[in-house]
Protein backbone atom coordinates (compact mmCIF):
# COMPACT_ATOMS: atom_id res chain seq x y z
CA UNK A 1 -9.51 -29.11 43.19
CA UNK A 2 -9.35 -25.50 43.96
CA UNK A 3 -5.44 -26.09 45.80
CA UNK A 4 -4.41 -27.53 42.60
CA UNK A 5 -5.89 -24.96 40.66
CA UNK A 6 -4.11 -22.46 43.06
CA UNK A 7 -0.84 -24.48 42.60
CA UNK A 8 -0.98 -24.66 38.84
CA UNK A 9 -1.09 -20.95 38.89
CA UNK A 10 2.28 -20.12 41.23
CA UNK A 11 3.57 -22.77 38.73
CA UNK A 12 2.54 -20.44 35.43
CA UNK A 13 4.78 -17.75 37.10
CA UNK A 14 0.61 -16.08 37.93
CA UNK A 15 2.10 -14.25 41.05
CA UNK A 16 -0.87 -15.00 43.39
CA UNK A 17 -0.61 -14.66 47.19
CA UNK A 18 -2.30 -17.22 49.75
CA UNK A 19 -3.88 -14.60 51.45
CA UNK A 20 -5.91 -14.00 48.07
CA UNK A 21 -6.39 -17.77 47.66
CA UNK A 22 -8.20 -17.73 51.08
CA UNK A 23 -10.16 -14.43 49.68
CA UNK A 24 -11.18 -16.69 46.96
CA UNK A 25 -12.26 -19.82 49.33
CA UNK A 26 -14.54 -17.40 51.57
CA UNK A 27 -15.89 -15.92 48.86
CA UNK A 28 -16.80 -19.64 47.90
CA UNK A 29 -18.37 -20.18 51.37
CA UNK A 30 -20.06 -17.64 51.30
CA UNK A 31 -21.69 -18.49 47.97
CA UNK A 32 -20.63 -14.75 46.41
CA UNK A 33 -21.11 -16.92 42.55
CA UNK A 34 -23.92 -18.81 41.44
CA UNK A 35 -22.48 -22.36 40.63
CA UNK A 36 -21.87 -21.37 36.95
CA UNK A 37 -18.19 -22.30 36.19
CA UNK A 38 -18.82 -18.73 34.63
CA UNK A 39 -19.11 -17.20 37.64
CA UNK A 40 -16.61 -19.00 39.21
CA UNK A 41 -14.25 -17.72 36.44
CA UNK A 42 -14.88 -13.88 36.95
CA UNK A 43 -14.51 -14.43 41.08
CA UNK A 44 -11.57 -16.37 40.42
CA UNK A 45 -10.04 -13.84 38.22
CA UNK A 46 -11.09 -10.98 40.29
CA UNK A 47 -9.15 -12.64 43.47
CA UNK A 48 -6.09 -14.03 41.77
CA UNK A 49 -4.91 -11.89 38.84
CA UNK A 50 -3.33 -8.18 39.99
CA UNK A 51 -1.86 -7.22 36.32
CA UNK A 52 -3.68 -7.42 33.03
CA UNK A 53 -0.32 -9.22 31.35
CA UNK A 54 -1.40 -12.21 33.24
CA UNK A 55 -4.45 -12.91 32.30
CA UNK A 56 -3.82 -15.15 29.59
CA UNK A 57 -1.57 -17.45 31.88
CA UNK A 58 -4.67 -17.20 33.78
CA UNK A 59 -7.07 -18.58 31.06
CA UNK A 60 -4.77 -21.38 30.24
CA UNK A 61 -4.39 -22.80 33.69
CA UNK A 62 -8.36 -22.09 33.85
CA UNK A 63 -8.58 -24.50 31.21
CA UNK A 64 -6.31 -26.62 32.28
CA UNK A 65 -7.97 -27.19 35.56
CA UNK A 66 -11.57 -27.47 35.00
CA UNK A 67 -12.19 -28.49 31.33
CA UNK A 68 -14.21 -31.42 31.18
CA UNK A 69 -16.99 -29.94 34.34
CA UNK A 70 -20.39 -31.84 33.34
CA UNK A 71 -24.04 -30.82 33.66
CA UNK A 72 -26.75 -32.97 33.56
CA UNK A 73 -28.91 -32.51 30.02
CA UNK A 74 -31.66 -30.49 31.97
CA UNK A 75 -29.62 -28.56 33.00
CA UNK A 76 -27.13 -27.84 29.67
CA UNK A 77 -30.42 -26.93 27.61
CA UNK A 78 -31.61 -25.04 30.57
CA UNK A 79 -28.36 -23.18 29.63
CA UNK A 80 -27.81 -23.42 26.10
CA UNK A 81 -26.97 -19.64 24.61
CA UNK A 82 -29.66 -18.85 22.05
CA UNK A 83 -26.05 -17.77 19.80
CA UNK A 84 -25.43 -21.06 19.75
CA UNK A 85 -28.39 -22.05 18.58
CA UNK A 86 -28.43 -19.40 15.84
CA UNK A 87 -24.85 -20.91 15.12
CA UNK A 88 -26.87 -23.66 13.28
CA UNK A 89 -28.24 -21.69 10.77
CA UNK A 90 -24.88 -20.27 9.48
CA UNK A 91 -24.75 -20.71 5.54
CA UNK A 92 -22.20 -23.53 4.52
CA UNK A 93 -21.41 -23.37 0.59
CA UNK A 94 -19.30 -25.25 -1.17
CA UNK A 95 -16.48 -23.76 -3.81
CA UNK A 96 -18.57 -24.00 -6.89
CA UNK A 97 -21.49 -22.38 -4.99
CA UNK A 98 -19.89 -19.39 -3.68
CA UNK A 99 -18.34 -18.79 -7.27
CA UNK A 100 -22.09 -18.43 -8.14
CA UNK A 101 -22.32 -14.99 -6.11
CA UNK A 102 -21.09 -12.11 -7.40
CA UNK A 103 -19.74 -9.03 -5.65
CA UNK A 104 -21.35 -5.62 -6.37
CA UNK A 105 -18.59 -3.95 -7.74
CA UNK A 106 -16.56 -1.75 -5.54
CA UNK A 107 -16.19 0.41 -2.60
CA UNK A 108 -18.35 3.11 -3.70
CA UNK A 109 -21.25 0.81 -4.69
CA UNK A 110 -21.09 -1.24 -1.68
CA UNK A 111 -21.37 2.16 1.04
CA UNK A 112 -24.02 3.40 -1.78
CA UNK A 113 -26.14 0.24 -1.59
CA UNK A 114 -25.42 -0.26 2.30
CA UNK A 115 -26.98 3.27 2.87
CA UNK A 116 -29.73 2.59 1.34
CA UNK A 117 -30.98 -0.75 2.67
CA UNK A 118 -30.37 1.03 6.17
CA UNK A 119 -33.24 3.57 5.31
CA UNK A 120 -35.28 0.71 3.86
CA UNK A 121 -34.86 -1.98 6.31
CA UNK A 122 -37.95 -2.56 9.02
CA UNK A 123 -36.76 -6.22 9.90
CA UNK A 124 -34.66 -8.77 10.82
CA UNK A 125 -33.83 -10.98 8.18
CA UNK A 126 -32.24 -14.08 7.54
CA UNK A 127 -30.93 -16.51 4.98
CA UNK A 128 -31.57 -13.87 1.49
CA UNK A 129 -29.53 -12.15 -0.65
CA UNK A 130 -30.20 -8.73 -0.85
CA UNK A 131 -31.34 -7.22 2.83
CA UNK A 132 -28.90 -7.20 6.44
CA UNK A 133 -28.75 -10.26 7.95
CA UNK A 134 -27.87 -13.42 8.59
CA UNK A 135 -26.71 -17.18 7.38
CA UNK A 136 -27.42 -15.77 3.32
CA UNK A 137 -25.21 -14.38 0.49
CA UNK A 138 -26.13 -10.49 1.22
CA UNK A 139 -23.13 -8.16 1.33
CA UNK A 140 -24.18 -6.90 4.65
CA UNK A 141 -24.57 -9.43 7.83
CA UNK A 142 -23.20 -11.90 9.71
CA UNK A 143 -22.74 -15.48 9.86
CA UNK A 144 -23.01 -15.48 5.55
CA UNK A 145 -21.03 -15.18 2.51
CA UNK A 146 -20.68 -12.98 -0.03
CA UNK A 147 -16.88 -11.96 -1.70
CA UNK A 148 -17.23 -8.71 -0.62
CA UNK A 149 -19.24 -7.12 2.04
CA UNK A 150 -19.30 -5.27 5.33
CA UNK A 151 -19.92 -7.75 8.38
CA UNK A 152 -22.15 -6.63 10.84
CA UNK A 153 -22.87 -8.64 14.23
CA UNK A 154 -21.02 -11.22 14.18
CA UNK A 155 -18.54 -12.17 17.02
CA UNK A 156 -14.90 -12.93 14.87
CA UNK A 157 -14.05 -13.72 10.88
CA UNK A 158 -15.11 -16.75 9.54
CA UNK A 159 -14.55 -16.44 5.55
CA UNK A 160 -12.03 -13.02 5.93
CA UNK A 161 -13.78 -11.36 3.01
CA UNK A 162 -15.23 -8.31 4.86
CA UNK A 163 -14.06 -4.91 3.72
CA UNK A 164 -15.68 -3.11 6.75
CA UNK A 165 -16.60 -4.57 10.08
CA UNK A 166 -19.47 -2.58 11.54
CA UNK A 167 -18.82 -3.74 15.25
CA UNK A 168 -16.59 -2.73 18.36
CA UNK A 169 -13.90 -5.39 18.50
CA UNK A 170 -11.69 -6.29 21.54
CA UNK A 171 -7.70 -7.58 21.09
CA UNK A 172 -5.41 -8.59 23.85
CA UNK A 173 -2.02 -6.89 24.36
CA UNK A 174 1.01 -9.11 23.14
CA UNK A 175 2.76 -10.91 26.65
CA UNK A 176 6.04 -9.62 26.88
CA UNK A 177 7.17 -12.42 29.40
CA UNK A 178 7.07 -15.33 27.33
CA UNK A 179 9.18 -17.53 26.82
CA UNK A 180 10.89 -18.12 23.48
CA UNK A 181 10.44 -21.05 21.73
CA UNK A 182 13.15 -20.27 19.50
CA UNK A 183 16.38 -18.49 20.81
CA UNK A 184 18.17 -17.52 17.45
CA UNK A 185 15.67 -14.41 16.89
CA UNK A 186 17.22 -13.05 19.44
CA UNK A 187 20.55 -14.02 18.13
CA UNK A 188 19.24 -12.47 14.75
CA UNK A 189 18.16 -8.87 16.29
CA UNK A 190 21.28 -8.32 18.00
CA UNK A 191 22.94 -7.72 14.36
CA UNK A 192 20.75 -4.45 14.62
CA UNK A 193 23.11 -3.57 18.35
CA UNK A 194 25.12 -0.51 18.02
CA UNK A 195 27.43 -0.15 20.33
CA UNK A 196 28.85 3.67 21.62
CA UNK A 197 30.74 4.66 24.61
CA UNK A 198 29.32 7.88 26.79
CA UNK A 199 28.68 9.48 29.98
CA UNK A 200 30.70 9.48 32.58
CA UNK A 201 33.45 7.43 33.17
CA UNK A 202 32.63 4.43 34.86
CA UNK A 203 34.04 1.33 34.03
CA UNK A 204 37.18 -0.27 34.69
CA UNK A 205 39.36 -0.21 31.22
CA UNK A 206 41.69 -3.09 32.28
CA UNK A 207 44.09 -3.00 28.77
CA UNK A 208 44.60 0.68 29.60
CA UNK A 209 45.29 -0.58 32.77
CA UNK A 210 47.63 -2.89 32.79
CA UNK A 211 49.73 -0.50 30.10
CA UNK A 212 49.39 2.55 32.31
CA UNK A 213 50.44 0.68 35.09
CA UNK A 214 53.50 -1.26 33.54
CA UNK A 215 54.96 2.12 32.32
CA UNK A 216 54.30 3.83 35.74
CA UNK A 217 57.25 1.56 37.35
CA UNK A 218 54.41 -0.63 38.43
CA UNK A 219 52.39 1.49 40.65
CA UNK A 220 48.74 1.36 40.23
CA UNK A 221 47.20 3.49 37.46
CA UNK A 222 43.57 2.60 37.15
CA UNK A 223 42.05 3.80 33.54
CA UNK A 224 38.79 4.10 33.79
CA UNK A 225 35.98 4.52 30.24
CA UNK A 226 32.32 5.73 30.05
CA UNK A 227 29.97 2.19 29.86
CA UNK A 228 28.82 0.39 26.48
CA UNK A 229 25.76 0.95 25.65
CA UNK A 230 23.58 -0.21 23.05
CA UNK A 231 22.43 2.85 21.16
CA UNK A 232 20.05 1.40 18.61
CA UNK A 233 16.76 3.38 18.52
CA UNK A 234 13.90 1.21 17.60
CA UNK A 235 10.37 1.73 16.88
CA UNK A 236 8.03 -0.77 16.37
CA UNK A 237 4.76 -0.94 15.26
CA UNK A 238 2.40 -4.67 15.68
CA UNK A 239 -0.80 -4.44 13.50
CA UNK A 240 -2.75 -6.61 16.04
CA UNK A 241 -6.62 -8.54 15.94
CA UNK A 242 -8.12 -10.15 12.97
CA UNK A 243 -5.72 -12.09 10.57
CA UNK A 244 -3.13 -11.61 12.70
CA UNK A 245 -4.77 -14.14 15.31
CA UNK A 246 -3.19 -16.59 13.33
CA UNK A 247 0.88 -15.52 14.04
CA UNK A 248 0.28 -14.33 17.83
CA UNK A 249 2.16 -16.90 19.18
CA UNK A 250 5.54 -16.09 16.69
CA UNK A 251 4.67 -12.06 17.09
CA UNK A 252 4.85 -12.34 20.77
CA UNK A 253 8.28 -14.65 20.46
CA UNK A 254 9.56 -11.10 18.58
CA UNK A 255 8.29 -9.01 20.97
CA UNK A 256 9.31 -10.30 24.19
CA UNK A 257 12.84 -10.81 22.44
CA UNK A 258 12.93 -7.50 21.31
CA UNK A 259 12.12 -5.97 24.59
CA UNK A 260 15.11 -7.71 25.91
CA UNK A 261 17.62 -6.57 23.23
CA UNK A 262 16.97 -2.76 22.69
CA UNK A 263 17.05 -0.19 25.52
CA UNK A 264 15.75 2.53 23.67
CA UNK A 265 13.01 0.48 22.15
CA UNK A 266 9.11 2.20 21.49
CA UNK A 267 6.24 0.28 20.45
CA UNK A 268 2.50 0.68 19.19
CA UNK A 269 -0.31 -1.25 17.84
CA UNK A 270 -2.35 -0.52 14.21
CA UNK A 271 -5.21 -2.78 12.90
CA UNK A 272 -4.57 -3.79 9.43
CA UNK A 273 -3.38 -0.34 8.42
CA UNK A 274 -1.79 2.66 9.88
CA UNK A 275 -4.07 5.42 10.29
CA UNK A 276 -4.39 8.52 12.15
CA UNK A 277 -3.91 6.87 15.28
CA UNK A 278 -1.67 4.76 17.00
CA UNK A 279 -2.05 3.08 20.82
CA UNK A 280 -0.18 0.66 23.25
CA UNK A 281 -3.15 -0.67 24.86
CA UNK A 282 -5.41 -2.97 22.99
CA UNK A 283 -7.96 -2.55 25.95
CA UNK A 284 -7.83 1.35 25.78
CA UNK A 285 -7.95 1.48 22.46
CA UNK A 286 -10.89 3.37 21.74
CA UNK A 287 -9.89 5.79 24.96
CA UNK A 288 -6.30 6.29 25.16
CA UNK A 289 -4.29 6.38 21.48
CA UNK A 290 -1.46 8.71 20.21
CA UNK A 291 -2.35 10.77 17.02
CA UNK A 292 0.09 9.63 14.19
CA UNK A 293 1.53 12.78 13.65
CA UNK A 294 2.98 13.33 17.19
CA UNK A 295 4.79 9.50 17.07
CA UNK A 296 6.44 11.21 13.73
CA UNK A 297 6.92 13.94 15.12
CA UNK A 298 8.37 12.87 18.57
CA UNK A 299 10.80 10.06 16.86
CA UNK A 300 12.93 11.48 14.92
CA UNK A 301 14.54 10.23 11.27
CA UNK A 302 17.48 8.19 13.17
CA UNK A 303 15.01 5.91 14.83
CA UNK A 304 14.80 2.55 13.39
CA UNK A 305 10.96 1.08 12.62
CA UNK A 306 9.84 -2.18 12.11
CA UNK A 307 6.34 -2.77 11.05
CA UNK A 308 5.23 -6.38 12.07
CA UNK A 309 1.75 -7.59 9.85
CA UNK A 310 0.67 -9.82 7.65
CA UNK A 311 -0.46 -7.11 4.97
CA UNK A 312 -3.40 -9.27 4.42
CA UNK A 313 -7.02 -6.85 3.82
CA UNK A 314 -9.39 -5.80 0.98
CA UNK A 315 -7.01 -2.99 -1.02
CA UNK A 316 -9.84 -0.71 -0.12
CA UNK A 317 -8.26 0.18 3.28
CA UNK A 318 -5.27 1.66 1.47
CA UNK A 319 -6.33 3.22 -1.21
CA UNK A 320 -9.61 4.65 -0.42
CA UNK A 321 -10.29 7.63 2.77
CA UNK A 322 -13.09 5.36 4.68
CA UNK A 323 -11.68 2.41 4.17
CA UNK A 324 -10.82 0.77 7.47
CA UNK A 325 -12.95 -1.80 8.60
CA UNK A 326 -13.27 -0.08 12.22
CA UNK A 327 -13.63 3.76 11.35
CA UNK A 328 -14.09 6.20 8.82
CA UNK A 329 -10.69 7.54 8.52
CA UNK A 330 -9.98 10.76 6.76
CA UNK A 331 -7.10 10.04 4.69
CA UNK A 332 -6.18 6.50 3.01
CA UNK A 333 -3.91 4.22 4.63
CA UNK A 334 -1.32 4.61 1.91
CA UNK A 335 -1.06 8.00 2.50
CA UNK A 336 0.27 7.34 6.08
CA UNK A 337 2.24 4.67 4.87
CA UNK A 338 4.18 7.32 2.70
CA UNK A 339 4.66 9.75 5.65
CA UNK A 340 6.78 7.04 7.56
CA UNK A 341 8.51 5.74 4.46
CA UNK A 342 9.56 9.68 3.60
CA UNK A 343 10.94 10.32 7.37
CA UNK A 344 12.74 6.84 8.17
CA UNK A 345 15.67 6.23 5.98
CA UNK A 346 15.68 2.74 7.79
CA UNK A 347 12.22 0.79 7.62
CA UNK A 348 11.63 -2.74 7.49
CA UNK A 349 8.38 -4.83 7.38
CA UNK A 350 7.97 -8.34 8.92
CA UNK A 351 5.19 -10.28 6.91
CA UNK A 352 4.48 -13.73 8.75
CA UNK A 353 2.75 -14.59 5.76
CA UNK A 354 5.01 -17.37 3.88
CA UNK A 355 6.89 -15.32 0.91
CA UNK A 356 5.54 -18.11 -1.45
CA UNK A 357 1.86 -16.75 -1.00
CA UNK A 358 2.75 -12.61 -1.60
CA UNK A 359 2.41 -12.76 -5.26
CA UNK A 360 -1.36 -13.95 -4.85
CA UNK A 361 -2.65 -10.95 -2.49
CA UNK A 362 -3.15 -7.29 -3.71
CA UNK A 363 -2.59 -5.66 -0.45
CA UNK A 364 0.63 -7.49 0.18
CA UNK A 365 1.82 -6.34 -3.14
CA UNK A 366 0.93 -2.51 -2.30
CA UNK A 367 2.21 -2.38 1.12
CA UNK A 368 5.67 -4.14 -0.32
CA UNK A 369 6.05 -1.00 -2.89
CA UNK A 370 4.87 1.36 -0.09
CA UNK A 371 7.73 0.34 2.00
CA UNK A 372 10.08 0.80 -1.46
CA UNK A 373 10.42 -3.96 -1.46
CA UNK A 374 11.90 -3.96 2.30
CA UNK A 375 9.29 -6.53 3.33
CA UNK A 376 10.81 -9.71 5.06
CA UNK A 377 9.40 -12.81 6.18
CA UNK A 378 8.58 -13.60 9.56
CA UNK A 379 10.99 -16.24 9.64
CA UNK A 380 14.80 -16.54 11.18
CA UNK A 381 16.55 -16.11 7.83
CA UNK A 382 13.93 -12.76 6.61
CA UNK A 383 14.64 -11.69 10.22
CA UNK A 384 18.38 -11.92 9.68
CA UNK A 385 18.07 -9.99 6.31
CA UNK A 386 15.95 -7.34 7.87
CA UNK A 387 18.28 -6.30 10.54
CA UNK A 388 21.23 -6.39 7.77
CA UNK A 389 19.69 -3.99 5.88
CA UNK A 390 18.54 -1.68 8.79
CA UNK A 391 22.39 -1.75 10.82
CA UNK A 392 23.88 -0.60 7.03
């Protein structure tokens, strides 16, 4: 089993060494996990996986290899998470029911009325309408639904109608070594290429050449030219986590190509909205980010930026100061949104949202006049469009 598994992972490109597959089996020996396929997992990890980009590969083959294990029933309800039990209690309602509940009428009225069940509040609660908790129609909670609310405690979105999410949240970095499953995107960014000859003169200019060399009596007269180069200056900007979950595998596709294409190429992550912050490591996030200002600042109004999100979020975390779902910022989304649109003559936004379904969403709508209508779909022909209209 564990050869396979060892086997499976040289063969997902999961650089692991023999030497730390022997690490792994004396660590087995010498009975370092409990026999938890949990435990297993971590040792596993620890052992095999040197870089962070591979730990999805890692997961899959994980999968791959020992889904299906069985416990005996002792032993899975000796086990059995007390989340998952609490899973069962998660209110189901049906479309007529939930147009029964009614929001309670804004931002302002929703951080008003959140304050003050927080001073109230003595207990856990579950299944009402009115106090934090869970599995009822409260605005605040988990596991519930109400139209609009603030979700608190609960692991990931179910019904996507939170306007704040009062927990810390974790989102993986995009893999930049994946393969494409479609090679016209990067047949479509290369339109964005331009091409400029400097530096020093390296390369062989055989036209010049053979002319130079034809009117020189035929004696050798090598020309020589400065090297191509590709001077397109991107900067790109993923909003990553949440709604996005659903276009990872298509966002990665346009990453990894574009990391190929451009040399001078910079890239950060947002959540929903840009804010005061930016950050390349979804990990670090709350540790290591770059304030806004000094990515404006540092990359200057000939840099090309692409903004890659689905646009999809209550309207509150554009318009209002406190309205992302993660932190109180300052200043409103929009605000931000302005800054980039006033420095960068050349701004696109890639929305893998299917045009069809824009018209029906308020923040797609605000984020398309924010970025004066240069919003393209996610697809090969909006991708086409988008570097037309940035290479004019």
């Amino acid at each position: 089993m564990f050869i396979n598994f060892f086997l499976e992972l040289r063969n997902a490109k999961v650089p692991a060494s023999l030497r730390e597959y022997l690490t792994l089996i004396e660590a087995m020996k010498a009975g370092v996990p409990s026999w938890r396929v949990e435990d297993f997992y971590y040792l596993a990890r620890a052992t095999l996986v040197k870089d962070e980009k591979n730990l999805d590969k890692f997961d899959l083959v994980f999968g791959k290899c020992f889904n299906g294990l069985e416990f005996t029933a002792e032993d899975l309800m000796a086990r059995l998470p007390e989340e998952w039990l609490r899973k069962l209690t998660e209110k189901m309602l049906t479309d007529e029911e939930k147009a029964l509940i009614e929001s309670l009428g804004g931002w302002e009225k929703l951080m008003e009325t959140l304050k003050k069940r927080l001073e109230e509040q003595k207990e856990r609660h579950q299944g009402g309408n009115k106090w934090i908790g869970t599995a009822g129609t409260s605005p605040f909670g988990a596991q519930g639904y109400n139209p609009e609310g603030v979700r608190i405690g609960q692991e990931k979105s179910r019904q996507r109608r939170g306007v704040k999410v009062w927990d810390k949240r974790e989102y993986k970095n995009l893999d930049d070594s994946i393969e494409l499953g479609i090679r016209n995107i990067k047949v479509a960014l290369r339109r964005l290429r331009k091409f400029a000859r400097d530096g020093a003169d390296l390369e062989l200019d055989l036209p010049d050449t053979i002319r130079s060399t034809a009117n020189n009596a035929g004696y050798l007269d090598l020309k020589m030219v400065p090297e191509r180069r590709n001077k397109a200056k991107v900067l790109a900007l993923f909003d990553i986590g949440g709604s996005m979950d659903d276009h990872i595998r298509v966002c990665e596709e346009l990453f990894s190509a574009a990391k190929t294409e451009f040399k001078h190429m910079e890239f950060f992550y947002f959540h929903n909205c840009i804010y005061e912050k930016l950050w390349k490591d979804n990990r670090r996030r709350h540790t290591e980010f770059i304030p806004t200002w000094e990515v404006l600042h540092k990359y200057g109004h000939d840099w090309k930026v692409v903004i890659v999100g689905d646009a999809s979020m209550s309207p509150y975390e554009i318009t209002y100061p406190g309205g992302s779902v993660e932190h109180w910022n300052e200043e409103p989304g929009q605000v931000w949104m302005q800054r980039f649109a006033n420095i960068y003559q050349k701004i696109a936004w890639l929305n893998p949202v299917p045009e069809k379904h824009w018209a029906h969403a308020e923040s797609i709508q605000i984020f398309k006049q924010l970025v004066n209508d240069r919003m393209y779909p996610l697809t090969l022909g909006g991708l086409e469009r988008a570097m037309r209209d940035l290479s004019k």
